[in-house]
Protein backbone atom coordinates (compact mmCIF):
# COMPACT_ATOMS: atom_id res chain seq x y z
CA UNK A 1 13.41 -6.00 1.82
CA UNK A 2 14.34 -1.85 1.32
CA UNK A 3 11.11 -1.07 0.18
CA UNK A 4 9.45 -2.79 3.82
CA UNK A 5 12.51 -0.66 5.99
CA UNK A 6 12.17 2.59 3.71
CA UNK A 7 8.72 3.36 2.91
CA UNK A 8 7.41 3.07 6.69
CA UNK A 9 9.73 5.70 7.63
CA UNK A 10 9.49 7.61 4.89
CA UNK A 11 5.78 8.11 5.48
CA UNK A 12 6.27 8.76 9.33
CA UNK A 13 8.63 11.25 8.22
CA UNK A 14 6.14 12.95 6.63
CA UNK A 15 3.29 12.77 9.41
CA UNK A 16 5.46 13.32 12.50
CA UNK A 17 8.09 16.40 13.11
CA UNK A 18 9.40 15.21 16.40
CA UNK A 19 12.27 11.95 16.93
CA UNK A 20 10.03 9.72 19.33
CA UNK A 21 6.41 9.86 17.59
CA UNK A 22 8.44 9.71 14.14
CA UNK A 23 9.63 5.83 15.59
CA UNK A 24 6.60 4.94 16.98
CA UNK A 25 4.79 6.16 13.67
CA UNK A 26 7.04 4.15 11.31
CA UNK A 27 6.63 0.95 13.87
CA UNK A 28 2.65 1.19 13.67
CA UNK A 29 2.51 1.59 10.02
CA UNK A 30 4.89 -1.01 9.40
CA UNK A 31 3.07 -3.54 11.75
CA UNK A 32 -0.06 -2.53 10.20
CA UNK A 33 0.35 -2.96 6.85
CA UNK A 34 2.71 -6.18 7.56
CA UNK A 35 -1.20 -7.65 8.85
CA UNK A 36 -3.14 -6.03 6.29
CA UNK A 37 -0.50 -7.62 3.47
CA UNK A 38 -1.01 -10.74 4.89
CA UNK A 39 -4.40 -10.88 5.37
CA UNK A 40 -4.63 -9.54 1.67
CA UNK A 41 -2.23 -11.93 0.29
CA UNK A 42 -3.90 -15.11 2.46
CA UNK A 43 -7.30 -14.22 0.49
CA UNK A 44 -6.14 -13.53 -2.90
CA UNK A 45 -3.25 -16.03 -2.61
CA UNK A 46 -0.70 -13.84 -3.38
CA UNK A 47 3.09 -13.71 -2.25
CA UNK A 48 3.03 -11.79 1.36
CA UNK A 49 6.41 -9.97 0.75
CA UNK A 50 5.20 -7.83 -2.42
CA UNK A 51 1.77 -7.52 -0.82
CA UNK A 52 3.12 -6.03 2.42
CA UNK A 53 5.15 -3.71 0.28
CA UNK A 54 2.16 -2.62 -2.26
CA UNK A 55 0.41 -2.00 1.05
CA UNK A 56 3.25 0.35 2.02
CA UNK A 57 3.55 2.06 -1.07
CA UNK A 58 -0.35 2.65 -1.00
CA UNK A 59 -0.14 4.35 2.20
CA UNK A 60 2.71 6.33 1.61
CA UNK A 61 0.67 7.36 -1.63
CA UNK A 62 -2.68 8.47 0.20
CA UNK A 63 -0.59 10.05 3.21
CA UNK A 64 1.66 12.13 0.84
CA UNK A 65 -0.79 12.95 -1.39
CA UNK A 66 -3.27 14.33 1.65
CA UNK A 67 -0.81 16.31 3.87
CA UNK A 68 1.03 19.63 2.16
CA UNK A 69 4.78 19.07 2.73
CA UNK A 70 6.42 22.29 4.32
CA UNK A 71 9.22 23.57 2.58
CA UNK A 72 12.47 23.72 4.04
């Protein structure tokens, strides 16, 4: 249950600067890969919780990974 609160808006911290686009960032990624985790865990008949959060951790990976953080 963290990981699926945590990870969402720890990747929209990274893409967004601003308060309002950083909550509507973490809301679309969560609800996005909350369907993609289900559709993946419905085909490969897999538990949906861990899939939803492998999904997360995935995209936090590939989003981290591809924008330069700025240094404080």
């Amino acid at each position: 249950m963290n990981g699926f609160l945590v990870i969402p808006a720890a990747t929209a911290k990274i893409i967004s600067q601003q308060f309002v686009p950083f909550l509507i960032t973490a809301a679309a990624i969560g609800a996005m890969s909350a369907v993609i985790g289900m559709i993946i865990s419905g085909a490969f008949d897999l538990p949906s919780g861990p899939s939803i959060v492998l999904v997360q951790l995935l995209g936090f990976l590939v989003v981290s990974s591809a924008i330069p953080t700025q240094s404080r």
